[in-house]
PDB file of N, CA and C in Angstrom:
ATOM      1  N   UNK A   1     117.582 142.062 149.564  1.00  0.00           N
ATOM      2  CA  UNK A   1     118.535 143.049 149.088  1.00  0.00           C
ATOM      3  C   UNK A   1     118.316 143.361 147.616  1.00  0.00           C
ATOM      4  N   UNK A   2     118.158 142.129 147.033  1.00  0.00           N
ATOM      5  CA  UNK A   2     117.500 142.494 145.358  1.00  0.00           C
ATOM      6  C   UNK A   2     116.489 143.705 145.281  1.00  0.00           C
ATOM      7  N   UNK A   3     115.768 143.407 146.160  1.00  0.00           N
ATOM      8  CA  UNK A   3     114.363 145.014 146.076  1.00  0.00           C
ATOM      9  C   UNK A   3     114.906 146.008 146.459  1.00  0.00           C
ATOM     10  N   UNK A   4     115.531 146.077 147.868  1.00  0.00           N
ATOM     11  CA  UNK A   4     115.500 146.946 148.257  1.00  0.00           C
ATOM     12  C   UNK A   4     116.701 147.705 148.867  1.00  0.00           C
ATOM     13  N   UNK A   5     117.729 146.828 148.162  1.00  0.00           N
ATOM     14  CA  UNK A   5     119.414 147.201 148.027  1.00  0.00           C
ATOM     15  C   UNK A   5     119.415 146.882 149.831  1.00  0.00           C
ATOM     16  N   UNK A   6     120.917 147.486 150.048  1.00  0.00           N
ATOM     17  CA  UNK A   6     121.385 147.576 151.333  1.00  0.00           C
ATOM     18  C   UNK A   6     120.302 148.341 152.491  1.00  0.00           C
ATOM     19  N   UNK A   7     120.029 147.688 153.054  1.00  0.00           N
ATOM     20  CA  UNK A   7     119.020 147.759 154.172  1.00  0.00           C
ATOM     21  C   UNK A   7     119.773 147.693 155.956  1.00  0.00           C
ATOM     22  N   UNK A   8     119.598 148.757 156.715  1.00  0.00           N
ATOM     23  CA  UNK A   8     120.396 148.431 158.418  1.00  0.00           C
ATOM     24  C   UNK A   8     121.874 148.678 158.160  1.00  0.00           C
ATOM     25  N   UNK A   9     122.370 148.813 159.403  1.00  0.00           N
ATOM     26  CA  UNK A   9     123.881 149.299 159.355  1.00  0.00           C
ATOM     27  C   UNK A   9     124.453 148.550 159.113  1.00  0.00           C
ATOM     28  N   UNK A  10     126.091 149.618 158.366  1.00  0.00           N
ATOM     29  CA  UNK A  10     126.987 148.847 157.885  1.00  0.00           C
ATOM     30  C   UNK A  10     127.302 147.451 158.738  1.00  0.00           C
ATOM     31  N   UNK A  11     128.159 146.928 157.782  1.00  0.00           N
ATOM     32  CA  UNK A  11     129.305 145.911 159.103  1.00  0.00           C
ATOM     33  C   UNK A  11     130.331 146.433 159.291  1.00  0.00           C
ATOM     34  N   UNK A  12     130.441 146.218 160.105  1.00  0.00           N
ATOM     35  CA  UNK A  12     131.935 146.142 160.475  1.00  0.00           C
ATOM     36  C   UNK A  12     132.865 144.896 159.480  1.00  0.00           C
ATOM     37  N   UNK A  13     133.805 145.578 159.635  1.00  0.00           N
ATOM     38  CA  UNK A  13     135.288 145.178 159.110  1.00  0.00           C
ATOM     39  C   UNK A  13     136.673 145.225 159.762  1.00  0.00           C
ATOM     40  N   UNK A  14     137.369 144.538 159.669  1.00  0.00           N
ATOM     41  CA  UNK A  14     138.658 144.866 160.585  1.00  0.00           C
ATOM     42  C   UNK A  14     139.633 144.572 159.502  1.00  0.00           C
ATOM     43  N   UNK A  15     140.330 146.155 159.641  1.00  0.00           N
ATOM     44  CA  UNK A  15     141.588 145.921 158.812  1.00  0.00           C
ATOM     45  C   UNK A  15     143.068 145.393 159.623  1.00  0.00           C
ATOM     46  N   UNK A  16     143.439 144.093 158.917  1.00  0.00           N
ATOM     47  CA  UNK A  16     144.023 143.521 158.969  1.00  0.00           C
ATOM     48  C   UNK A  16     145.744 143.938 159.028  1.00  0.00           C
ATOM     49  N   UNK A  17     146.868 143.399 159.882  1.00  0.00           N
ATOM     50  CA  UNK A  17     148.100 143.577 159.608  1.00  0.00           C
ATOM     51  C   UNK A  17     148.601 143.663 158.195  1.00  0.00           C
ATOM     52  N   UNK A  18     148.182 142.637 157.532  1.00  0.00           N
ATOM     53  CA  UNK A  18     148.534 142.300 156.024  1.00  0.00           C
ATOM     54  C   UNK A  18     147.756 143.446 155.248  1.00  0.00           C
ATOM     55  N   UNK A  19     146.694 144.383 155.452  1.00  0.00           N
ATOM     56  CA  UNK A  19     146.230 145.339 154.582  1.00  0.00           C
ATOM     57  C   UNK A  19     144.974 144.273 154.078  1.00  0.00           C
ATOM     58  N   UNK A  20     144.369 143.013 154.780  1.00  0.00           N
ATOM     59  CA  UNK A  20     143.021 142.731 154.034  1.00  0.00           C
ATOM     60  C   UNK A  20     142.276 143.079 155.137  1.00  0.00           C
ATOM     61  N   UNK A  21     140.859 142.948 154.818  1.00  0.00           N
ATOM     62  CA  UNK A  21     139.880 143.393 155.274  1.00  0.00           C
ATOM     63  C   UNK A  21     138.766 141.669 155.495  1.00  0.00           C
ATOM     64  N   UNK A  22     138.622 141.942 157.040  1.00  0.00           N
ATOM     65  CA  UNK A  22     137.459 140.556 157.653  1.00  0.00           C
ATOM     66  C   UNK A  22     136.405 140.729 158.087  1.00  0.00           C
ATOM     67  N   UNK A  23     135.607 140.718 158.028  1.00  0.00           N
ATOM     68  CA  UNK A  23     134.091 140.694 158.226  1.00  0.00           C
ATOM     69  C   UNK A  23     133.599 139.781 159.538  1.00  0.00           C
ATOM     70  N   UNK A  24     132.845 140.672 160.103  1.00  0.00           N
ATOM     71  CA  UNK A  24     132.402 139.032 161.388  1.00  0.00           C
ATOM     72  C   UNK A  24     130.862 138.796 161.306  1.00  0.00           C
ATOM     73  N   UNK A  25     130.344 139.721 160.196  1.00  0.00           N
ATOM     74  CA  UNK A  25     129.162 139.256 159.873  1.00  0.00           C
ATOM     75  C   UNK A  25     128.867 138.937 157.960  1.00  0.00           C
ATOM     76  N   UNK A  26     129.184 137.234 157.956  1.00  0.00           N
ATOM     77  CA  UNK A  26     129.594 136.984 156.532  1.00  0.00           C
ATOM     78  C   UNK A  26     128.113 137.022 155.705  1.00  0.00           C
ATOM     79  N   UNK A  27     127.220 136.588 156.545  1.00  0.00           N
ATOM     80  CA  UNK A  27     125.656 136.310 155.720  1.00  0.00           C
ATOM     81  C   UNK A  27     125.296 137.709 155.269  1.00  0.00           C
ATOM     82  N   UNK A  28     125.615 138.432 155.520  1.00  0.00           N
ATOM     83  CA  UNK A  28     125.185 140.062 154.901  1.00  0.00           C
ATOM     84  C   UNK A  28     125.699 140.200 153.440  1.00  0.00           C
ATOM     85  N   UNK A  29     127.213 140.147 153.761  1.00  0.00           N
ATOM     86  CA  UNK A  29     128.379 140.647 152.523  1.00  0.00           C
ATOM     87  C   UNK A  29     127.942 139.393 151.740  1.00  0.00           C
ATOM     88  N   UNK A  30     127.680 137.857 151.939  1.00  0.00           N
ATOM     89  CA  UNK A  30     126.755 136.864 151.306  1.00  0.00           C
ATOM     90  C   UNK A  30     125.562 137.272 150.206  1.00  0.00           C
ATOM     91  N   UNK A  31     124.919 137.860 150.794  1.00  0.00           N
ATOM     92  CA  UNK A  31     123.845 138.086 150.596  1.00  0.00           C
ATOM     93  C   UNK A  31     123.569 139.232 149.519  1.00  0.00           C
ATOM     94  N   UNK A  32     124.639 139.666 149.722  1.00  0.00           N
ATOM     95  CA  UNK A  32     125.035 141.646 148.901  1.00  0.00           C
ATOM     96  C   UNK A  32     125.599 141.138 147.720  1.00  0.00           C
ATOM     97  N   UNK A  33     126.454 140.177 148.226  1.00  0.00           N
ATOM     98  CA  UNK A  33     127.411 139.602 146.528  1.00  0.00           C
ATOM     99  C   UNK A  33     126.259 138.775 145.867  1.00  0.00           C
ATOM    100  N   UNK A  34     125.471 137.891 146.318  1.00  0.00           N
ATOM    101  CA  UNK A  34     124.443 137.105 145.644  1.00  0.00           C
ATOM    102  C   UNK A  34     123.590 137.913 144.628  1.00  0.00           C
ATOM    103  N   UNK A  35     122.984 139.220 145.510  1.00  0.00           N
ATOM    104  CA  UNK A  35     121.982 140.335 144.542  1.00  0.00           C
ATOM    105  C   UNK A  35     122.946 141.192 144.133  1.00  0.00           C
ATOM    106  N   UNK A  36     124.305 141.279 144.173  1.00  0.00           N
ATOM    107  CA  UNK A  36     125.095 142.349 143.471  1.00  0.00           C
ATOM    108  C   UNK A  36     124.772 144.154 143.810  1.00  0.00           C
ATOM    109  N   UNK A  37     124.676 143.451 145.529  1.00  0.00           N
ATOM    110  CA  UNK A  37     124.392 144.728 146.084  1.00  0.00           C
ATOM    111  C   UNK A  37     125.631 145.246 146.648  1.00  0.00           C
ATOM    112  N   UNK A  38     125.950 146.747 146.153  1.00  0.00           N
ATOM    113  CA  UNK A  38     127.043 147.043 147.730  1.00  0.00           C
ATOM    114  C   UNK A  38     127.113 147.137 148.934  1.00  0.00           C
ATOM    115  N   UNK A  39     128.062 146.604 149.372  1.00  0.00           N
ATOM    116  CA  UNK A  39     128.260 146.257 150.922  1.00  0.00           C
ATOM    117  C   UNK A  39     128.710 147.852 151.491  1.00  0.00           C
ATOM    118  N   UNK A  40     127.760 148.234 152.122  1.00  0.00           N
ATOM    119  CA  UNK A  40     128.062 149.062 153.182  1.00  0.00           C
ATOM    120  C   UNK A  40     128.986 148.713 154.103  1.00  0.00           C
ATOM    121  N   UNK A  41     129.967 149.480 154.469  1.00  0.00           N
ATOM    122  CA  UNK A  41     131.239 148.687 156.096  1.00  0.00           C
ATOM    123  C   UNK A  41     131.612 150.109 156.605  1.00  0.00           C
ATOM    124  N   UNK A  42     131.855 149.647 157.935  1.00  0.00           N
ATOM    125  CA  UNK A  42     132.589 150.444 158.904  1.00  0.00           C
ATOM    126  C   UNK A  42     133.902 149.786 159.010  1.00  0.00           C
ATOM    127  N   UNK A  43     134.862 150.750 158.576  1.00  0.00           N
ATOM    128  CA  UNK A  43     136.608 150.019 158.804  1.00  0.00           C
ATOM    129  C   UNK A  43     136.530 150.483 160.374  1.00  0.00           C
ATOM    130  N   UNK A  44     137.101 148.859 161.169  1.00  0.00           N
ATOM    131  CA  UNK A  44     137.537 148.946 162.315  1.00  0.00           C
ATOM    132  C   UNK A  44     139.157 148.401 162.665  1.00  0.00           C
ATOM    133  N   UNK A  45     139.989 149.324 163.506  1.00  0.00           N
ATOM    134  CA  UNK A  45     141.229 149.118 163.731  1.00  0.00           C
ATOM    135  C   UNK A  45     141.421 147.800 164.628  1.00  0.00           C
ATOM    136  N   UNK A  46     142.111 147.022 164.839  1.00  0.00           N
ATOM    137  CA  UNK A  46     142.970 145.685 165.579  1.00  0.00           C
ATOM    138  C   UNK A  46     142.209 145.577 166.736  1.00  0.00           C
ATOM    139  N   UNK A  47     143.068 147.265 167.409  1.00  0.00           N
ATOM    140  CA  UNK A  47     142.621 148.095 168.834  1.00  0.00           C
ATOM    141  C   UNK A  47     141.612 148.627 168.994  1.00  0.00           C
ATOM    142  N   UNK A  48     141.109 148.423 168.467  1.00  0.00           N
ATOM    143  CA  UNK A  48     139.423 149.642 168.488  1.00  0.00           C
ATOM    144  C   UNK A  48     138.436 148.212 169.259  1.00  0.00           C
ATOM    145  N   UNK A  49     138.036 149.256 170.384  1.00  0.00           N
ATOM    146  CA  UNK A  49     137.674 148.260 171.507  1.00  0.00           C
ATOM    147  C   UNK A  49     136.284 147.509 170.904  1.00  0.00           C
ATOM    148  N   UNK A  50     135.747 146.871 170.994  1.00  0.00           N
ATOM    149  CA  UNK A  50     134.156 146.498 170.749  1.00  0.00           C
ATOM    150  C   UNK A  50     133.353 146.800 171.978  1.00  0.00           C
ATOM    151  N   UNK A  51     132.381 147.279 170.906  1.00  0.00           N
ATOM    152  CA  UNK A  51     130.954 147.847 171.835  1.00  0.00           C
ATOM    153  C   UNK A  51     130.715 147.022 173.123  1.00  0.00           C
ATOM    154  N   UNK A  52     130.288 147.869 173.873  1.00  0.00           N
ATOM    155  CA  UNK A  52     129.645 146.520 175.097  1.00  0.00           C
ATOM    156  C   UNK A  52     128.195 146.161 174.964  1.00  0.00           C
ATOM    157  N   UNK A  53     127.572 146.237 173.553  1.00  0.00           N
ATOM    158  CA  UNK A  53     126.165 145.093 173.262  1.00  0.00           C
ATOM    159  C   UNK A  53     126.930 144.222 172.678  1.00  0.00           C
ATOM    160  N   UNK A  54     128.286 144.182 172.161  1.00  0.00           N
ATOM    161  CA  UNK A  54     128.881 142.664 171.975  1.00  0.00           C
ATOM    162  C   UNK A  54     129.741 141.826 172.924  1.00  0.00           C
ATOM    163  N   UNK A  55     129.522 142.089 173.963  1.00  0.00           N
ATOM    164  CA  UNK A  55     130.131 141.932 174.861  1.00  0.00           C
ATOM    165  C   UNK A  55     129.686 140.328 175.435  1.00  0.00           C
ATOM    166  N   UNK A  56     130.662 139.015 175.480  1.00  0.00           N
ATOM    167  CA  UNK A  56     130.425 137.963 175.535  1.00  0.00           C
ATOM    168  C   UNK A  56     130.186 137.332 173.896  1.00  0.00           C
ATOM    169  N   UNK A  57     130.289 137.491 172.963  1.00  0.00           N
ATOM    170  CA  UNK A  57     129.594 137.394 171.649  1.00  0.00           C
ATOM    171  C   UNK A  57     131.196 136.255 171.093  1.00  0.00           C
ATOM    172  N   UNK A  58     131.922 137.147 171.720  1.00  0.00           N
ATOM    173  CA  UNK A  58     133.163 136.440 171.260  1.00  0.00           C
ATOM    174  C   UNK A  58     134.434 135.731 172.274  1.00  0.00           C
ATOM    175  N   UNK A  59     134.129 134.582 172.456  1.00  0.00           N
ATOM    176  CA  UNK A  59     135.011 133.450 173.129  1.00  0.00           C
ATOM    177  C   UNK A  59     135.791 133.077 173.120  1.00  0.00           C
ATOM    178  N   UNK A  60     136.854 132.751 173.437  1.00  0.00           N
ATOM    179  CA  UNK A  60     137.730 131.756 172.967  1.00  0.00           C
ATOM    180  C   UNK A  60     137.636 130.049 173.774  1.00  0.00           C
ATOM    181  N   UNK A  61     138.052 129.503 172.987  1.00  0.00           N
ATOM    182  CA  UNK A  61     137.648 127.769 173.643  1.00  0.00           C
ATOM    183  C   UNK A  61     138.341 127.697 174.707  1.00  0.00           C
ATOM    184  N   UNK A  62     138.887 128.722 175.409  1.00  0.00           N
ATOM    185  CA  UNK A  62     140.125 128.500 176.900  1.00  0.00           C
ATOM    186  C   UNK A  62     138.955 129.724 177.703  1.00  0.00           C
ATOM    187  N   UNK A  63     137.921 129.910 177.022  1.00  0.00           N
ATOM    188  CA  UNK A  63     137.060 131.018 178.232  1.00  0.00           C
ATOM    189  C   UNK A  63     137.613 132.720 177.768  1.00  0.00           C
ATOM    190  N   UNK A  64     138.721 132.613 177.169  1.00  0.00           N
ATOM    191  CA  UNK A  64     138.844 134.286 177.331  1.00  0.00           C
ATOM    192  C   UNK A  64     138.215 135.136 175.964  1.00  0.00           C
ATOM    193  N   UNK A  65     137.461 136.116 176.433  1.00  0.00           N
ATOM    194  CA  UNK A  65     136.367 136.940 175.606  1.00  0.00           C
ATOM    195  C   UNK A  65     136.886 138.195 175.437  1.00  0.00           C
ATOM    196  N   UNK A  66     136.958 138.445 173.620  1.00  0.00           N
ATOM    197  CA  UNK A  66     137.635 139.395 173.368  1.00  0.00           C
ATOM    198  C   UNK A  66     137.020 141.115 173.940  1.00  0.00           C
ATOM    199  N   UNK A  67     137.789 141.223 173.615  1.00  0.00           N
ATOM    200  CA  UNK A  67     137.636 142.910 173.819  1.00  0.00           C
ATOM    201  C   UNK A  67     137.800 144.114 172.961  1.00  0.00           C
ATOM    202  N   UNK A  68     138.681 143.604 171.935  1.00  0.00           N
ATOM    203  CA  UNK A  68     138.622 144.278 170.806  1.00  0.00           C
ATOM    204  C   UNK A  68     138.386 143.836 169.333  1.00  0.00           C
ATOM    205  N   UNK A  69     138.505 144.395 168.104  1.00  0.00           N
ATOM    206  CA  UNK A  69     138.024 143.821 166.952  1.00  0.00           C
ATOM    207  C   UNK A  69     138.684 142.865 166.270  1.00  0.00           C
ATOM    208  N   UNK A  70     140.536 143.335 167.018  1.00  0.00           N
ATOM    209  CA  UNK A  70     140.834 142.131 166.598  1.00  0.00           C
ATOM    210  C   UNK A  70     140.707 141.242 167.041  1.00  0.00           C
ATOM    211  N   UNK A  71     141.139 141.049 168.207  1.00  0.00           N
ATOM    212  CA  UNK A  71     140.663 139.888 169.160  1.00  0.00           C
ATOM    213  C   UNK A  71     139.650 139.157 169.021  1.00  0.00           C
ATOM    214  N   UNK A  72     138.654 140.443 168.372  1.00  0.00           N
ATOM    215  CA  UNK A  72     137.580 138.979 168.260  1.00  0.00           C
ATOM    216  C   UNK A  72     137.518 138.175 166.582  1.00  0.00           C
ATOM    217  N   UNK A  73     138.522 139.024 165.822  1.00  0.00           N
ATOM    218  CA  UNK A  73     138.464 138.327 164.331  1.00  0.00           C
ATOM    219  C   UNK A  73     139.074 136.674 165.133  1.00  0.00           C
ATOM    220  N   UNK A  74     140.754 137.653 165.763  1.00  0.00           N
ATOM    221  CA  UNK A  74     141.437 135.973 166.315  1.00  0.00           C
ATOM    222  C   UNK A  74     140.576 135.185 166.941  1.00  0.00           C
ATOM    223  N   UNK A  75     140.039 135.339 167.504  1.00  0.00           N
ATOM    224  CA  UNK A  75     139.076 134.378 168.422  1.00  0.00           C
ATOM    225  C   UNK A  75     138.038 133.252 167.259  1.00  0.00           C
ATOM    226  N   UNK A  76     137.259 134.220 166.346  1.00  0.00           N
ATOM    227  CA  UNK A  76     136.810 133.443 165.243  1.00  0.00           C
ATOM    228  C   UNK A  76     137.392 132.499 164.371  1.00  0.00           C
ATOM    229  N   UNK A  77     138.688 132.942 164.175  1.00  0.00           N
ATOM    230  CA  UNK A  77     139.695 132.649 163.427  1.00  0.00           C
ATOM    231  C   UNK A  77     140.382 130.722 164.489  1.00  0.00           C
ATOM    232  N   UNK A  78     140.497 131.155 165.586  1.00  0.00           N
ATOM    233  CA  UNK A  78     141.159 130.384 166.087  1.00  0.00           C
ATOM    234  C   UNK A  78     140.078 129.327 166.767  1.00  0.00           C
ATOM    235  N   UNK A  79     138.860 129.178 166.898  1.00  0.00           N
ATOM    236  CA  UNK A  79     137.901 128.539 167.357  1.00  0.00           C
ATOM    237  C   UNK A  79     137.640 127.910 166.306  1.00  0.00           C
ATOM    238  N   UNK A  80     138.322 127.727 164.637  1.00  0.00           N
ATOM    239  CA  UNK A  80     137.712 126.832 163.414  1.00  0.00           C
ATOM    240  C   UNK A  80     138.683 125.621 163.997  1.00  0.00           C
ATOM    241  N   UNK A  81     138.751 124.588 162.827  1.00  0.00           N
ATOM    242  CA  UNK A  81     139.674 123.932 163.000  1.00  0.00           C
ATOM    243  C   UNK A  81     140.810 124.200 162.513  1.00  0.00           C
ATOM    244  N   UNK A  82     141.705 123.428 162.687  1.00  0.00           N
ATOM    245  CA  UNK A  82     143.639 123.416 162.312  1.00  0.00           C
ATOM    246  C   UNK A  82     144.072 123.729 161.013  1.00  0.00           C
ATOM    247  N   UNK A  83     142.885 122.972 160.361  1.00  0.00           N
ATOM    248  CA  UNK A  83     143.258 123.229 158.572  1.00  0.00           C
ATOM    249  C   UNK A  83     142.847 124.945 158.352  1.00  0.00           C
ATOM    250  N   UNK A  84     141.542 124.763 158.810  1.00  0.00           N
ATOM    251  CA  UNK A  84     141.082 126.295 158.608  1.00  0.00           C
ATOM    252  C   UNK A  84     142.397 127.094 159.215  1.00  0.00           C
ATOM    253  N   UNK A  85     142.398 127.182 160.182  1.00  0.00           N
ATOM    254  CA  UNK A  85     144.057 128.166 160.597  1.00  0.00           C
ATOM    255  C   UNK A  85     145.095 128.110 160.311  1.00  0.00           C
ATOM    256  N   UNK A  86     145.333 127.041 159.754  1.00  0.00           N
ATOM    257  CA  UNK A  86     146.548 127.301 158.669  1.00  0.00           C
ATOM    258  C   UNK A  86     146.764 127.663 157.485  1.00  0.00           C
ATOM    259  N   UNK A  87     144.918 127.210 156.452  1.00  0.00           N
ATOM    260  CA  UNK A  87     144.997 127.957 155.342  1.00  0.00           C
ATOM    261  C   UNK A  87     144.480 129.622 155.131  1.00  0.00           C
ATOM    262  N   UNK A  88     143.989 130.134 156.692  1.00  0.00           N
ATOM    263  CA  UNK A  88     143.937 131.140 156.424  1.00  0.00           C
ATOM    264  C   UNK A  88     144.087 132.147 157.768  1.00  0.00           C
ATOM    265  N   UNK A  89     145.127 132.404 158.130  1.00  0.00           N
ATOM    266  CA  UNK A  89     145.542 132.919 159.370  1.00  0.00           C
ATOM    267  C   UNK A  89     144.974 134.076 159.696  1.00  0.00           C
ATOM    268  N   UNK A  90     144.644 134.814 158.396  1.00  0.00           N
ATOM    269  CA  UNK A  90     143.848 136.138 158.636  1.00  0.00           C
ATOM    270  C   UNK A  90     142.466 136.057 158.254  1.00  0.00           C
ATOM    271  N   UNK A  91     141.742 135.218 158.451  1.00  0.00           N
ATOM    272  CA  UNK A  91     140.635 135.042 157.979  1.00  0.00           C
ATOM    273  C   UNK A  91     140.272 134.462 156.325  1.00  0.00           C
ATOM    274  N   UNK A  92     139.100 133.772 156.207  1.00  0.00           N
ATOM    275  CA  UNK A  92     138.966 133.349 155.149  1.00  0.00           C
ATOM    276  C   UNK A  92     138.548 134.305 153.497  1.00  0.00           C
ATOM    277  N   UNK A  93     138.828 134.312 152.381  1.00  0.00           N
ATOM    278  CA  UNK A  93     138.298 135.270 151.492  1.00  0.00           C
ATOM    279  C   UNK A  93     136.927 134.451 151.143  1.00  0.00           C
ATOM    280  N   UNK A  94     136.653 133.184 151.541  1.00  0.00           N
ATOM    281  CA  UNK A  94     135.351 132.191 150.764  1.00  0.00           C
ATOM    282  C   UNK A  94     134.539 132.117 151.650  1.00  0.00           C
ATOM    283  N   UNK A  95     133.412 133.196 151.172  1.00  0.00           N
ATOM    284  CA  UNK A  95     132.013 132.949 151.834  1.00  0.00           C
ATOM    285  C   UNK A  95     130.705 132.070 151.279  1.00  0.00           C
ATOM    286  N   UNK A  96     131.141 131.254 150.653  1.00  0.00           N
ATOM    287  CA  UNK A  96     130.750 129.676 150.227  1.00  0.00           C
ATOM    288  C   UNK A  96     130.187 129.822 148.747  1.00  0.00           C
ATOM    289  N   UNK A  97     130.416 130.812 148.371  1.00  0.00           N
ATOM    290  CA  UNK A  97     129.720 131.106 146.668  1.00  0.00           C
ATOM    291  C   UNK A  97     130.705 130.237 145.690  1.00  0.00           C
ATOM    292  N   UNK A  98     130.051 129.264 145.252  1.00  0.00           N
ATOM    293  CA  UNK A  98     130.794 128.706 144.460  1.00  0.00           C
ATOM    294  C   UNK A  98     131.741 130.167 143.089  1.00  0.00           C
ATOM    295  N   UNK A  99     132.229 129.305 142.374  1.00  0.00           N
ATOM    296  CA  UNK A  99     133.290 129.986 141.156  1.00  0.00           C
ATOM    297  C   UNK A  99     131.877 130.777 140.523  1.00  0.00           C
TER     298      UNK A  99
END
């Protein structure tokens, strides 16, 4: 990304009840903040169904596979552990870059 800036399609994003914004592909927006590249995104709604090439991509540990964007943030969200879901119900803001 340093050479050759933002490269391939946006990500997706899902805007959130609370008005934040989650990512389900973090190594990109990673990768963009590291070279101080901008992140290209597609804002996706709660309800806004997901494609069917993602189809199975997102699980839940009881078998049921989302269908939409939110569903599949919750599904990510709810497949961490206990601490993780309680300190961050809508997804995490720390994509491991230290301070």
């Amino acid at each position: 990304m340093r050479a050759s800036g933002w490269v391939g399609a946006p990500v997706d994003v899902v805007a959130m009840e609370n008005g934040s914004l989650v990512t389900l592909d973090n190594a990109r927006v990673m990768a963009a903040y590291l070279t101080g590249t901008r992140v290209q995104a597609t804002i996706r709604g709660l309800d806004e169904l997901l494609p069917g090439s993602m189809a199975g991509r997102f699980v839940s540990s009881a078998g049921a596979e989302a269908t939409t964007w939110g569903e599949a943030v919750m599904t990510r969200i709810m497949n961490q552990n206990t601490t993780f879901r309680s300190l961050f119900p809508n997804g995490s803001w720390y994509t491991g870059v230290g301070p």
